[in-house]
Protein backbone atom coordinates (compact mmCIF):
# COMPACT_ATOMS: atom_id res chain seq x y z
CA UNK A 1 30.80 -16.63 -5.20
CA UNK A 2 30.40 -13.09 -5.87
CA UNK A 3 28.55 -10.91 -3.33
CA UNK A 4 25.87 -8.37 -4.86
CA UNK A 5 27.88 -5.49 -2.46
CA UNK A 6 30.84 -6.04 -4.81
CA UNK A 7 28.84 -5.68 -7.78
CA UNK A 8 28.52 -1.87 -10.08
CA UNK A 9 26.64 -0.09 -11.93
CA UNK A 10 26.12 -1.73 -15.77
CA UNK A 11 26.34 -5.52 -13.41
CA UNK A 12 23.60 -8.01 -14.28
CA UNK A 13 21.97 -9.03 -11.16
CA UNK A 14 18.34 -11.35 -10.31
CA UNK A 15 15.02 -10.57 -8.34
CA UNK A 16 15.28 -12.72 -5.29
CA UNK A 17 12.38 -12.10 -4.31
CA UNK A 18 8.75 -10.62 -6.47
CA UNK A 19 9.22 -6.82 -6.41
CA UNK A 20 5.53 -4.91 -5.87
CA UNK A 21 4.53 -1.19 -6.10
CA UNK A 22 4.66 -0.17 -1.86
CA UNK A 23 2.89 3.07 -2.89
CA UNK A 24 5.74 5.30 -3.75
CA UNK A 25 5.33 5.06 -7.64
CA UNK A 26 2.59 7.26 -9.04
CA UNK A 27 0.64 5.87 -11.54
CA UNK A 28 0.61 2.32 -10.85
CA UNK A 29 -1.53 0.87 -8.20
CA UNK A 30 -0.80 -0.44 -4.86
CA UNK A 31 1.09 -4.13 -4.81
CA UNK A 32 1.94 -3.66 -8.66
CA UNK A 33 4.27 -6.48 -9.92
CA UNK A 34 7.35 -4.57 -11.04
CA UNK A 35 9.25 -7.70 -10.98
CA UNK A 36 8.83 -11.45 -10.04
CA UNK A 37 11.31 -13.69 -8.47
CA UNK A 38 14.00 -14.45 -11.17
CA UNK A 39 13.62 -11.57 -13.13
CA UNK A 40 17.36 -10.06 -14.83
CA UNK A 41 17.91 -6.49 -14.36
CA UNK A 42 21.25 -4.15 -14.90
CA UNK A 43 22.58 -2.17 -11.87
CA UNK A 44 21.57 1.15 -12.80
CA UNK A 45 23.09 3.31 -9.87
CA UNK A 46 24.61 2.47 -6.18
CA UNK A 47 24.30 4.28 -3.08
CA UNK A 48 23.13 5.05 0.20
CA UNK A 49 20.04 6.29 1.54
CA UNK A 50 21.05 9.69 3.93
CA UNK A 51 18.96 7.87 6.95
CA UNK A 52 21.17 4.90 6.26
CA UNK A 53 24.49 5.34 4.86
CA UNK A 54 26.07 2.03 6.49
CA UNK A 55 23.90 0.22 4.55
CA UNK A 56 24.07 -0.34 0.02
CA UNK A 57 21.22 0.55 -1.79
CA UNK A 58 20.67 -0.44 -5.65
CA UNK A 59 18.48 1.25 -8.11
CA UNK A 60 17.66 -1.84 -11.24
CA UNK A 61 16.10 -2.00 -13.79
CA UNK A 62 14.66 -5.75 -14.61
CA UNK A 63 13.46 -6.77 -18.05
CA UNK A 64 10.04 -7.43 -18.81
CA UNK A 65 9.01 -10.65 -20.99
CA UNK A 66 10.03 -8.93 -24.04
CA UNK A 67 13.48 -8.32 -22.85
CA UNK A 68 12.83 -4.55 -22.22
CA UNK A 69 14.06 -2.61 -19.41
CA UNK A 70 11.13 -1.56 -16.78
CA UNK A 71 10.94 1.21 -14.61
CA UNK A 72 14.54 1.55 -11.32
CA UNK A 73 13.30 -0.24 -8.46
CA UNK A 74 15.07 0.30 -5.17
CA UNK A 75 16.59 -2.88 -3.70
CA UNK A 76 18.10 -3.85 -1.15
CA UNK A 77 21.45 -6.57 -1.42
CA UNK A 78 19.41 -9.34 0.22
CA UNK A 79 16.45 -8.94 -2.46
CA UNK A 80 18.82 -9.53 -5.27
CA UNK A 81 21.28 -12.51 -6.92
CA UNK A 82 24.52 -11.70 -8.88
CA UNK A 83 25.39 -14.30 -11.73
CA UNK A 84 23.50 -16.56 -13.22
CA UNK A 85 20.40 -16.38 -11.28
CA UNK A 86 20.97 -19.87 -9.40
């Protein structure tokens, strides 16, 4: 099985878990869905955070209902699913 800390940028990963607004994006309130459990999104970039550079973080974008791309969410390897979303 493929791990998600093998996977790049323009990779198709799944929400493990229901993504929710923590407070850090303006304009949507507190607890927001951004993106339920299951959801598909495309890798959009790869890094590290400065604090934390031993550990991957992924910025994704997950599709909406209509298919279209929402707003990056910052995600953590754990919180996502490569493949086929099994």
């Amino acid at each position: 099985m493929v791990s998600v800390d093998n996977l790049e940028e323009g990779d198709a990963v799944y929400a493990a878990i229901d993504f929710r607004n923590d407070g850090s994006l303006d304009g949507l309130p507190d607890q927001a869905l951004l993106a339920p459990a299951g959801s598909r999104g495309v890798i959009v970039r790869k890094g590290h955070l400065e604090e934390n550079p031993d550990r991957t973080v992924f910025l994704v974008r997950f599709e909406d209902a209509g298919g279209n791309l929402g707003i990056p969410v910052g995600c953590w390897a754990e919180e996502l699913r490569p493949g086929s979303g099994d």
